[in-house]
Protein backbone atom coordinates (compact mmCIF):
# COMPACT_ATOMS: atom_id res chain seq x y z
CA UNK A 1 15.77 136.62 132.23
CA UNK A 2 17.83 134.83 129.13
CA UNK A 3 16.79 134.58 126.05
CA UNK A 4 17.63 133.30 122.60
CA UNK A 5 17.20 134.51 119.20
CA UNK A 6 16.67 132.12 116.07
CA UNK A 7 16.29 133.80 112.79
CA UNK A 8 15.77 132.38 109.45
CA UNK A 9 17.94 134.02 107.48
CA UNK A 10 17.13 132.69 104.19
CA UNK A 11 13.19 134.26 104.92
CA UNK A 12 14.49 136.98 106.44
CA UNK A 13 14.71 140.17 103.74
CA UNK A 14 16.86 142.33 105.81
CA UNK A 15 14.50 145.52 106.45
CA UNK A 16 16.39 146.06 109.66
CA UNK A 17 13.02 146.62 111.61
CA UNK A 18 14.10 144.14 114.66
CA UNK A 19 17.04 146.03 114.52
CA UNK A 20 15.37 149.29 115.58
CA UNK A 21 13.01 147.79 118.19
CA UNK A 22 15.79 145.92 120.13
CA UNK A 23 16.39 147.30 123.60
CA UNK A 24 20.07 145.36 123.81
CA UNK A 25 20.73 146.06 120.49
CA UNK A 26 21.21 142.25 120.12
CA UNK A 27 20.60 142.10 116.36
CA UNK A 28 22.41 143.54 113.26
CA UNK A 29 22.46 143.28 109.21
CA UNK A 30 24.21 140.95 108.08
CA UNK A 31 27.33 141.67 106.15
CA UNK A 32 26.64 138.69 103.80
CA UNK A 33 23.38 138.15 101.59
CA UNK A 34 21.30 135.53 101.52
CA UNK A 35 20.55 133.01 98.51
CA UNK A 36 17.48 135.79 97.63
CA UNK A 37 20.17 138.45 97.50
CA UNK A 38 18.68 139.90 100.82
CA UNK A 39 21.32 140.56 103.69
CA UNK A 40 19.59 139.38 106.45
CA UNK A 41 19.47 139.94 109.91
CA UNK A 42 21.73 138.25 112.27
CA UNK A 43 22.39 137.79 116.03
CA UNK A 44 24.78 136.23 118.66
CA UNK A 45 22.03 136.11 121.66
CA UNK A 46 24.40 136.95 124.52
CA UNK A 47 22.88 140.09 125.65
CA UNK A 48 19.36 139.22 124.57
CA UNK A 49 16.15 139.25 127.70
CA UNK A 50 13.79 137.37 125.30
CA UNK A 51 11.57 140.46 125.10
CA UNK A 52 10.29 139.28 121.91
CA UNK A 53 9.85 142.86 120.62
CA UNK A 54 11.48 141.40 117.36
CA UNK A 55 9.82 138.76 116.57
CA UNK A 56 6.51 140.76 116.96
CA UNK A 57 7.46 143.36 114.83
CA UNK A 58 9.14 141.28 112.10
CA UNK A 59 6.84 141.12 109.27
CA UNK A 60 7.96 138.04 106.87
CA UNK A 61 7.56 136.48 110.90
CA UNK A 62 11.19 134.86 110.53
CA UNK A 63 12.07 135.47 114.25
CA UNK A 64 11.46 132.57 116.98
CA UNK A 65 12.26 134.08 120.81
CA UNK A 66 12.95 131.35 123.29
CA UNK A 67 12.95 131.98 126.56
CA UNK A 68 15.28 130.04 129.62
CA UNK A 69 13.60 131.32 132.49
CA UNK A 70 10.53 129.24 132.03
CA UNK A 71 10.93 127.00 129.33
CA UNK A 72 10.63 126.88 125.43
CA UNK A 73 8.56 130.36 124.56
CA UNK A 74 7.98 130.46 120.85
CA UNK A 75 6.74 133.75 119.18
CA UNK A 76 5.04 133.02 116.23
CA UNK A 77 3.40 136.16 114.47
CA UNK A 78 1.58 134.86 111.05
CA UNK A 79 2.66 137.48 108.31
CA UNK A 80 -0.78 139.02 106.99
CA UNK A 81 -2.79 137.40 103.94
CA UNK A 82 -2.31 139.38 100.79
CA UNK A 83 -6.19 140.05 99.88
CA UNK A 84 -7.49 141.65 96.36
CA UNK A 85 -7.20 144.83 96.02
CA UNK A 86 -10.69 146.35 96.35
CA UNK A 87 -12.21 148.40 93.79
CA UNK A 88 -13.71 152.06 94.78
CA UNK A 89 -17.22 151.91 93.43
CA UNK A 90 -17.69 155.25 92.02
CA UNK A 91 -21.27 157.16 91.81
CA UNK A 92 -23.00 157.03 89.16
């Protein structure tokens, strides 16, 4: 099965986790930053199965996997809420 890798790179802050978790080792760090000073992650495609282990690992969710085999497969992880930090109530 082929697959394709689309990356925003301008999202993308470069912590090189979809870099670990490819099996193909279809995705490096960029040489050249972004316009956030980040140097983002970068791929060509051409050995990539559309696994979609990156794209489920990437946190800022920057990744979309596409998939040939059966059509347009779109992995789209929302990043996580930031929420309050909660206050320890301590006893009294």
């Amino acid at each position: 099965m082929a697959g394709k890798i689309v990356i925003d790179t301008e999202r993308c802050k470069g912590c090189g986790l979809c870099v670990a978790v490819c099996p193909n080792k279809t995705i490096v760090i960029s040489a050249t930053s972004n316009k956030n000073g980040y140097f983002p992650a970068q791929t060509d495609s051409k050995n990539c199965t559309g696994c979609a282990a990156c794209a489920i690992i990437c946190p800022e969710a920057t990744i979309e996997v596409f998939s040939d085999s059966s059509g347009r497969v779109i992995v789209a992880i929302e990043p996580s809420k930031k929420q309050e930090p909660g206050l320890i109530k301590e006893k009294t």
